[in-house]
C-alpha atoms as a PDB file:
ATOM      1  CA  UNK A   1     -37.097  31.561 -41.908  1.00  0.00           C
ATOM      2  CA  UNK A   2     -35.117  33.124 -39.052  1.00  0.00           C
ATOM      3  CA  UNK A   3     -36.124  35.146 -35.882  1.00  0.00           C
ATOM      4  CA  UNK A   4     -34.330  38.382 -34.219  1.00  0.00           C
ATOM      5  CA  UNK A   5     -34.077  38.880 -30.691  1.00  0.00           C
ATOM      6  CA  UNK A   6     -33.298  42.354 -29.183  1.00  0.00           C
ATOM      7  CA  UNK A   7     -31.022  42.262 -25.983  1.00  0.00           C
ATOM      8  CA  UNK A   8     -33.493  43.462 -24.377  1.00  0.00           C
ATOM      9  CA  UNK A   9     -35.545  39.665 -24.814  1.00  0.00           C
ATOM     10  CA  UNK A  10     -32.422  38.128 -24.469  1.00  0.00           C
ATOM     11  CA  UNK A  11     -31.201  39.647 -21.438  1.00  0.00           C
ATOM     12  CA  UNK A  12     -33.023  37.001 -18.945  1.00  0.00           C
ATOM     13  CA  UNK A  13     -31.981  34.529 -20.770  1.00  0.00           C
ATOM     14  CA  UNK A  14     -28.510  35.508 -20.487  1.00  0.00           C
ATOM     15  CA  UNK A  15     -29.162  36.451 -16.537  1.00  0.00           C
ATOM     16  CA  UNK A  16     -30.565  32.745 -16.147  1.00  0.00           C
ATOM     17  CA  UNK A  17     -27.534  31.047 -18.080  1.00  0.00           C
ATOM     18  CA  UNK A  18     -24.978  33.170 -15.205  1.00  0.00           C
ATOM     19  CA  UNK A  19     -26.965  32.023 -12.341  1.00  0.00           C
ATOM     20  CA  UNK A  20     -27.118  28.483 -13.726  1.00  0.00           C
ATOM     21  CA  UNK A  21     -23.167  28.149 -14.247  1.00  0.00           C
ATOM     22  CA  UNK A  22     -22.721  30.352 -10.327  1.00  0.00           C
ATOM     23  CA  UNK A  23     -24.593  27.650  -9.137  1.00  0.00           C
ATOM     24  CA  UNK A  24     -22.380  24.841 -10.396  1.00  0.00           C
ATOM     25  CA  UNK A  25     -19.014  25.772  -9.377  1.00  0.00           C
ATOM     26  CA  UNK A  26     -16.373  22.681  -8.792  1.00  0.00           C
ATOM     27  CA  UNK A  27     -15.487  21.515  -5.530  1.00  0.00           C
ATOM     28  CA  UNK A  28     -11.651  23.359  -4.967  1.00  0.00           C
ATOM     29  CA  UNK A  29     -10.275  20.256  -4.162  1.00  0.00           C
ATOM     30  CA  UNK A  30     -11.770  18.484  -6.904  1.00  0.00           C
ATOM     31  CA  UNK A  31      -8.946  18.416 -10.128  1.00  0.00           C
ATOM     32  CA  UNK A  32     -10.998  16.939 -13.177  1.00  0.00           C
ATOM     33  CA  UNK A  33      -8.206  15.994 -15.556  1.00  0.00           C
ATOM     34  CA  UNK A  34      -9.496  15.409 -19.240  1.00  0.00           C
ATOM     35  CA  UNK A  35      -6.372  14.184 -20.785  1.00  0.00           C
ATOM     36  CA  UNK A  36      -2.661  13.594 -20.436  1.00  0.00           C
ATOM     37  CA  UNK A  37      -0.097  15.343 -21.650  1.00  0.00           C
ATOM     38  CA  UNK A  38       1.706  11.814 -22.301  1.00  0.00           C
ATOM     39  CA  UNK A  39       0.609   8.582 -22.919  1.00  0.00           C
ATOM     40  CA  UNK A  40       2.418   5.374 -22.184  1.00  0.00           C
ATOM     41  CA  UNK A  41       1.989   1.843 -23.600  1.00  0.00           C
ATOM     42  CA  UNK A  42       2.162  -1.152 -21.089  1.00  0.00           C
ATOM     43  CA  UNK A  43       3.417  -4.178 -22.402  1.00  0.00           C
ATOM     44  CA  UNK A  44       3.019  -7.419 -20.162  1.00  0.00           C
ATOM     45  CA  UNK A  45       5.905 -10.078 -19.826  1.00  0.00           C
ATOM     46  CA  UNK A  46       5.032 -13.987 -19.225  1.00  0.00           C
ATOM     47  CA  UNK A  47       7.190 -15.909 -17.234  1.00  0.00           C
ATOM     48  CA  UNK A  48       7.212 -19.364 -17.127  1.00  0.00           C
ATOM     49  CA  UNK A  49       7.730 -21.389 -13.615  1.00  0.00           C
ATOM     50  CA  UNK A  50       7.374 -25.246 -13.400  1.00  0.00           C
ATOM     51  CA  UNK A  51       4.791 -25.040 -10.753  1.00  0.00           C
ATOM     52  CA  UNK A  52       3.648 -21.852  -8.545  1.00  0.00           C
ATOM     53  CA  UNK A  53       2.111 -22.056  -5.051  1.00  0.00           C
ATOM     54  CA  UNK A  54      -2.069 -21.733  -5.386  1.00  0.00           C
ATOM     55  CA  UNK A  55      -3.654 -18.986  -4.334  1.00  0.00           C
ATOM     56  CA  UNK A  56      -1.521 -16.644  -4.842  1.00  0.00           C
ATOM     57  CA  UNK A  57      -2.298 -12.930  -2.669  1.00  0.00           C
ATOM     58  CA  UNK A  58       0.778 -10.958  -3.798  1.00  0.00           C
ATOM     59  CA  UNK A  59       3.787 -11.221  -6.073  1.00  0.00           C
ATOM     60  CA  UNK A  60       6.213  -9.195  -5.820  1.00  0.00           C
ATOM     61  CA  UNK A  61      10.067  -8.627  -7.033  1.00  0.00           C
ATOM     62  CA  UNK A  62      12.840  -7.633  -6.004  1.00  0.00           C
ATOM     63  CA  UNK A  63      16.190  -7.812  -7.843  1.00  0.00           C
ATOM     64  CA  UNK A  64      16.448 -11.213  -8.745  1.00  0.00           C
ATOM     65  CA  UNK A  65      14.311 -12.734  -6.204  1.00  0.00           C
ATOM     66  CA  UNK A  66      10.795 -13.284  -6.837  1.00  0.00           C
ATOM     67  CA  UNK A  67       8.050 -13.573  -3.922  1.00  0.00           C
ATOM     68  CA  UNK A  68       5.047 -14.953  -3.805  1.00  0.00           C
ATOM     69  CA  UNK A  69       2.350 -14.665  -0.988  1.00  0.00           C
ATOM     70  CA  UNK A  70      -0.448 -16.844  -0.662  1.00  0.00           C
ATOM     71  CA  UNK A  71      -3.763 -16.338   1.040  1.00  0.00           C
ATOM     72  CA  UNK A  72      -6.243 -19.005   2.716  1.00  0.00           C
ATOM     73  CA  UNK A  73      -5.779 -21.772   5.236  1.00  0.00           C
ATOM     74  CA  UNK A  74      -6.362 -24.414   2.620  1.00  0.00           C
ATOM     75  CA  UNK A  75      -3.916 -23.446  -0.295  1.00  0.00           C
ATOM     76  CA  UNK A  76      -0.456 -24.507   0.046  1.00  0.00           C
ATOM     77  CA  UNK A  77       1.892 -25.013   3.268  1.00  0.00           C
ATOM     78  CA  UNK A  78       3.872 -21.590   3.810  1.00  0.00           C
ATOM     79  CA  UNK A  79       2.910 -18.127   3.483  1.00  0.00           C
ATOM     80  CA  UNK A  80       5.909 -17.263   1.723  1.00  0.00           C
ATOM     81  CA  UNK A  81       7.362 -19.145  -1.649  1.00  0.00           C
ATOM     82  CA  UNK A  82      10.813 -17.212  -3.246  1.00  0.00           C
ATOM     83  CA  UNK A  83      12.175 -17.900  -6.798  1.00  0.00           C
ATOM     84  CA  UNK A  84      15.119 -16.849  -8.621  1.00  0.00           C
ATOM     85  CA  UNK A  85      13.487 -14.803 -11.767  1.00  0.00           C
ATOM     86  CA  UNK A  86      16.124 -15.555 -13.882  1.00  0.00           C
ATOM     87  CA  UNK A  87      16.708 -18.652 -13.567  1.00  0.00           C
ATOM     88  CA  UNK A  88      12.956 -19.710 -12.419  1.00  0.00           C
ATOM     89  CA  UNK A  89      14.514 -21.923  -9.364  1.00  0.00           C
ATOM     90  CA  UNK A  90      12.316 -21.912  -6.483  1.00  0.00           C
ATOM     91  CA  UNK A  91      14.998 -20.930  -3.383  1.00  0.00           C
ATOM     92  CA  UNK A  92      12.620 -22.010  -0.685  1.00  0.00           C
ATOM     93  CA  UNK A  93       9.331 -21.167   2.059  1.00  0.00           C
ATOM     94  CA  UNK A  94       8.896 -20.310   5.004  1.00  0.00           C
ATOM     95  CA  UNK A  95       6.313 -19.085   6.818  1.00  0.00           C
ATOM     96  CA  UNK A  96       2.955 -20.552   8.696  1.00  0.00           C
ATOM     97  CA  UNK A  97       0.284 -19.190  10.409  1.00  0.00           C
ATOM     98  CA  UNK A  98      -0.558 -18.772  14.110  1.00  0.00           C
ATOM     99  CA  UNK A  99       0.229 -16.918  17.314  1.00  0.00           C
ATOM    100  CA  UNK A 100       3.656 -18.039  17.999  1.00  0.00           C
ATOM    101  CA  UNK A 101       6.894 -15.745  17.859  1.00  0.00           C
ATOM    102  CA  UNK A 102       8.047 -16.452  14.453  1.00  0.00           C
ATOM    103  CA  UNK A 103       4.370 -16.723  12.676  1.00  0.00           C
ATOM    104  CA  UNK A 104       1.874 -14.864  11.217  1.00  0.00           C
ATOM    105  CA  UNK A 105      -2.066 -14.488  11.925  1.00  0.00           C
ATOM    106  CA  UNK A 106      -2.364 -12.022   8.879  1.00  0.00           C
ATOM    107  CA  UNK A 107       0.337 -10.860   7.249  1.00  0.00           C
ATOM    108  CA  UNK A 108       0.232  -7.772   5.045  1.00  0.00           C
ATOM    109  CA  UNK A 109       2.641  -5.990   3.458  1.00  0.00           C
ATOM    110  CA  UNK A 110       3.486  -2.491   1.163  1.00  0.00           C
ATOM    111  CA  UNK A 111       6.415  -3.895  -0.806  1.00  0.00           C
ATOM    112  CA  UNK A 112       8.840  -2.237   1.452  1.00  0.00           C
ATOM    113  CA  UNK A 113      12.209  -3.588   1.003  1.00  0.00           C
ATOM    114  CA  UNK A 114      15.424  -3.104   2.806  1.00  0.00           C
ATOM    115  CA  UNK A 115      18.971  -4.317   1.229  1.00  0.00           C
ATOM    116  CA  UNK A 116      21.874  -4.474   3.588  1.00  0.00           C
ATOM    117  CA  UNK A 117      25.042  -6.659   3.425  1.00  0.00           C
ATOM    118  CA  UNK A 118      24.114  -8.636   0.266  1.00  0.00           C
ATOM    119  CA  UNK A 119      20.703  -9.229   2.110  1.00  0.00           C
ATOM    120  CA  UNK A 120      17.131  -8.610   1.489  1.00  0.00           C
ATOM    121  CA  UNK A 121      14.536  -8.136   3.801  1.00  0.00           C
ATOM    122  CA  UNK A 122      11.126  -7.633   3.987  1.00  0.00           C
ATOM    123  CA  UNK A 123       8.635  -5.235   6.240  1.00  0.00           C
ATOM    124  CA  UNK A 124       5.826  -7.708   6.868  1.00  0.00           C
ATOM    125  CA  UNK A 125       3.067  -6.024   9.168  1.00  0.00           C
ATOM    126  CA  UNK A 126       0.866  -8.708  11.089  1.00  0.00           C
ATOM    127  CA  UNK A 127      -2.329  -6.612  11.540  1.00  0.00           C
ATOM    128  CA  UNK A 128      -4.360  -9.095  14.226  1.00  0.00           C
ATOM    129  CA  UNK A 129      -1.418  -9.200  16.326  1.00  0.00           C
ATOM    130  CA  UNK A 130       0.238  -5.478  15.957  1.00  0.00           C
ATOM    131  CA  UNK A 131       3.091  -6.425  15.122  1.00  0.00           C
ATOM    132  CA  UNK A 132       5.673  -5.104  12.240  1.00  0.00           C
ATOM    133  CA  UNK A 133       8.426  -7.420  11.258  1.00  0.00           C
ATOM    134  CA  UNK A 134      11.367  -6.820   8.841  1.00  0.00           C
ATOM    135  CA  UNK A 135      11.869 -10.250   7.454  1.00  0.00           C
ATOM    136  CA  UNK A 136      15.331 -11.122   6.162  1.00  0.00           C
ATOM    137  CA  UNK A 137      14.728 -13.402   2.909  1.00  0.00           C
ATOM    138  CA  UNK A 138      17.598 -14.655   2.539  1.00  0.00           C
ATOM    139  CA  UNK A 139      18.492 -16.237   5.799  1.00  0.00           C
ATOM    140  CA  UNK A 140      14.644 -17.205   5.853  1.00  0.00           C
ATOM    141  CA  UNK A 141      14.829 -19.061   3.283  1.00  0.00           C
ATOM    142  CA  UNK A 142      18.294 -20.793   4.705  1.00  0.00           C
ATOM    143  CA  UNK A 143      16.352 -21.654   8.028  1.00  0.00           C
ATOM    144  CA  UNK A 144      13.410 -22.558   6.595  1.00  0.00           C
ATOM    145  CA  UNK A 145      11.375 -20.280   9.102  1.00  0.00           C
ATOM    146  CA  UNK A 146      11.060 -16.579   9.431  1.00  0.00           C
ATOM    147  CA  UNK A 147      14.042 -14.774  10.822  1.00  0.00           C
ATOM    148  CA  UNK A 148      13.483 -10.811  11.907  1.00  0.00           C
ATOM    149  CA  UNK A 149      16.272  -8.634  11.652  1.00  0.00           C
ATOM    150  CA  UNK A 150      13.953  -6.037  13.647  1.00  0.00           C
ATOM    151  CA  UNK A 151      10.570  -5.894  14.936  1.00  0.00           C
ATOM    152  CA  UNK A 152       8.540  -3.001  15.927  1.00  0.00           C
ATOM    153  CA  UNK A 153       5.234  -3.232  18.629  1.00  0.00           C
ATOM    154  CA  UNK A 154       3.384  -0.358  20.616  1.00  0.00           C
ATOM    155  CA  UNK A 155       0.552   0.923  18.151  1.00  0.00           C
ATOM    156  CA  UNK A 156      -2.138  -1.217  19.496  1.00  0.00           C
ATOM    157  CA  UNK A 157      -4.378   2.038  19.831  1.00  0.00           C
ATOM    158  CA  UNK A 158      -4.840   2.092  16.202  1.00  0.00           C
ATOM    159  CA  UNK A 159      -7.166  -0.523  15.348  1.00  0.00           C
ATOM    160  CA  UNK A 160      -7.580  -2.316  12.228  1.00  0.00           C
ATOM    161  CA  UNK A 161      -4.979  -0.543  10.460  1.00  0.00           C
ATOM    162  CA  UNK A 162      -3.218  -1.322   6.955  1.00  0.00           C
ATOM    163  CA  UNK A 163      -0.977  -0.227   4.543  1.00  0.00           C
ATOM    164  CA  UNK A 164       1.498   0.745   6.555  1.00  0.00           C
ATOM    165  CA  UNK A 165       4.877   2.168   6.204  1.00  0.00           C
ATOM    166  CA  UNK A 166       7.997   2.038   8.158  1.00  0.00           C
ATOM    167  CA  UNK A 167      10.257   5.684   8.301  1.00  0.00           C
ATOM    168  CA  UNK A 168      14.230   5.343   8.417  1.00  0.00           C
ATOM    169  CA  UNK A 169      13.705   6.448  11.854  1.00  0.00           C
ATOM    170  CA  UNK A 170      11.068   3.633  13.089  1.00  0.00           C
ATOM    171  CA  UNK A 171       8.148   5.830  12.921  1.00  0.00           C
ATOM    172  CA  UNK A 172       5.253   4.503  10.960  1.00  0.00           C
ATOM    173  CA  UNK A 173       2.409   5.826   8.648  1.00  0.00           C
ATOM    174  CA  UNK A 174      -0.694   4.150   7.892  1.00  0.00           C
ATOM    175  CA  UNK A 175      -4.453   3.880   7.660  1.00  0.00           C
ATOM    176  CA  UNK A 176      -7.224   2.429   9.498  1.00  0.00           C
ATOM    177  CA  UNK A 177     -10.557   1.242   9.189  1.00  0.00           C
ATOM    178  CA  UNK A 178     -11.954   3.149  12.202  1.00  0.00           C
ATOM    179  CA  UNK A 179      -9.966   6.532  11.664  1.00  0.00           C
ATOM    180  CA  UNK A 180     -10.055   9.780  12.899  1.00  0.00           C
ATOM    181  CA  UNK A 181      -8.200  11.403  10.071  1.00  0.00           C
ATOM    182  CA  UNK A 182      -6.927  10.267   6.582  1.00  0.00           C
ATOM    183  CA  UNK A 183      -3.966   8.692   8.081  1.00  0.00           C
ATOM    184  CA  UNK A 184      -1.908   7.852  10.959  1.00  0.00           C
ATOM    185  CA  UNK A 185       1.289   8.673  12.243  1.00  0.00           C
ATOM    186  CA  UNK A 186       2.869   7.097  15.158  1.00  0.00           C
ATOM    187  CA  UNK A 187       6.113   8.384  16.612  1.00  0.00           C
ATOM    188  CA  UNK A 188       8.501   5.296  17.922  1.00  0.00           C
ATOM    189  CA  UNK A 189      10.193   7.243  20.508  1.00  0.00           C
ATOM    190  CA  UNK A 190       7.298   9.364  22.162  1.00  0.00           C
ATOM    191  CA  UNK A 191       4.931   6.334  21.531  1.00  0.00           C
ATOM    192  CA  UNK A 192       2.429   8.255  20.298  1.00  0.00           C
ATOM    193  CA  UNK A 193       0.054   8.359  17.695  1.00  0.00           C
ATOM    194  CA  UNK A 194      -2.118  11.602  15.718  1.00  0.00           C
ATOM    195  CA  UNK A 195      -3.900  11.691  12.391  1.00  0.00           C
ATOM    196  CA  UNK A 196      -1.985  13.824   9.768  1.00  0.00           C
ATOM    197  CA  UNK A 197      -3.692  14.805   6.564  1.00  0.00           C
ATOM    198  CA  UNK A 198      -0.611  14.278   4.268  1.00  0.00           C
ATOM    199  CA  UNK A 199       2.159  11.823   3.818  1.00  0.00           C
ATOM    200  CA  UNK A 200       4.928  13.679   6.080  1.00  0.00           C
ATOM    201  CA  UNK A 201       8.118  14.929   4.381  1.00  0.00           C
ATOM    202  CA  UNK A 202      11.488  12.297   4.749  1.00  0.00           C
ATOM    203  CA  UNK A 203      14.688  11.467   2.718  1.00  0.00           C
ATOM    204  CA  UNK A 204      13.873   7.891   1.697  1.00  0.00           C
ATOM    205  CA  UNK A 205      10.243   7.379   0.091  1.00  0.00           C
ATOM    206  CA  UNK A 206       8.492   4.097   0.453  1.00  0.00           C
ATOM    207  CA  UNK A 207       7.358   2.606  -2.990  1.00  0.00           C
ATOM    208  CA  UNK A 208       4.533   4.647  -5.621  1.00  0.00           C
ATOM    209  CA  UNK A 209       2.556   1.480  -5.105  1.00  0.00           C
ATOM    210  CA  UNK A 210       2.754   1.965  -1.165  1.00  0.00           C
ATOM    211  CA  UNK A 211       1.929   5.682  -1.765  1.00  0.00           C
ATOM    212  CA  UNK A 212      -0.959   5.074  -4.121  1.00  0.00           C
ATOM    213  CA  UNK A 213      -2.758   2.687  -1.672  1.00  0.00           C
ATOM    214  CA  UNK A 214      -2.452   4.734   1.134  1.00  0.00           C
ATOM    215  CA  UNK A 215      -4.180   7.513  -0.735  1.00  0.00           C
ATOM    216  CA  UNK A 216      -6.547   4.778  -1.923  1.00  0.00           C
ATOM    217  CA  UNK A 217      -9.702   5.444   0.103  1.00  0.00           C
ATOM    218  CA  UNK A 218      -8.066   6.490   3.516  1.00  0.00           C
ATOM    219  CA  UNK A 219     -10.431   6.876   6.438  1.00  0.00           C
ATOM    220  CA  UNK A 220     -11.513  10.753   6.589  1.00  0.00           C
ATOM    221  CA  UNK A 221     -14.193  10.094   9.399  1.00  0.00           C
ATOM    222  CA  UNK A 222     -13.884  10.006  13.067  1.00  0.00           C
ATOM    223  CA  UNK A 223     -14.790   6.866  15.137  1.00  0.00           C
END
């Protein structure tokens, strides 16, 4: 058994279905994406260490040099614990917390390296104190206590802020808790600081991780 329809019963049917799919239309800046155009496999490599720090917060790598960053009062001695990856000897620490010049209340940072003169350093951003501190591994680990080869201070107006990334020029990007726009930019020499929708355009790109996290739920309503 089968029924026929003239147009003429199917035409408000066919008026409801067009309001229907008006009324849905997709936010502009929405992008659904319901595939790939290439998939890639990720394959996981173990690495065995005679003994690793507890509470590990971060580990990251960098050449041959392998960092680990712990978290919590109670685990461990130092902040800071560096290995050789290929040979799995642990180099050294350094690193405790407090208020004084060369430690850290709560150190952050975006994986932002800097190599220079058979060096590497580190960009470690203190958030309670405001302070942004490129730490030089190497002669760290020599000294047995954090040595700076630059520091940068001034952006106390933004509060709580994280994630942030240091320009060849000094001038940072970041996000904050309390925000007035997605992210921050603060300019080093006009010590100043406005909200800026976008990463801005430079020569030398901070890591995809660093990107990815500032995109990662940055703050999009004012204080």
């Amino acid at each position: 058994m089968y029924y026929k329809y003239s147009l003429k019963q199917l035409l408000p049917l066919i008026i409801l279905f067009i309001i229907s799919a008006c009324g849905q239309k997709e936010d502009p800046k929405t992008i659904l994406v319901k595939e790939f155009p290439q998939e890639i496999s990720i394959e996981g490599e173990q690495i065995d260490f005679d003994s690793l720090p507890l509470c590990p917060q971060e580990i990251m790598v960098k050449d041959s040099l392998l960092i680990k960053k712990r978290v919590g009062r109670l685990c461990d001695d130092y902040l800071f614990y560096v290995y050789n990856i290929n040979t799995k000897e642990f180099l050294g620490a350094f690193g405790t917390e407090g208020r004084g010049p060369s430690e850290f209340l709560y150190p952050l940072t975006t994986g932002q390296f800097v190599t220079n003169n058979n060096s590497i350093s580190l960009w470690v951003h203190d958030g309670h104190q405001h302070r942004l501190h490129l730490v030089n591994i190497n002669e760290s680990i020599k000294a047995g206590s954090p040595l700076f080869d630059e520091s940068i201070t001034g952006f106390d107006e933004v509060s709580d802020c994280f994630n942030v990334v240091v320009l060849p020029e000094g001038n940072l990007v970041g996000r904050s808790i309390i925000a007035e726009g997605p992210l921050f930019l603060y300019d080093k020499k006009n010590n100043s600081i406005k909200w800026v929708e976008y990463f801005p355009k430079v020569e030398q790109w901070p890591p995809d991780h660093a990107l990815v996290n500032l995109y990662n739920g940055a703050g999009r309503n004012k204080a």
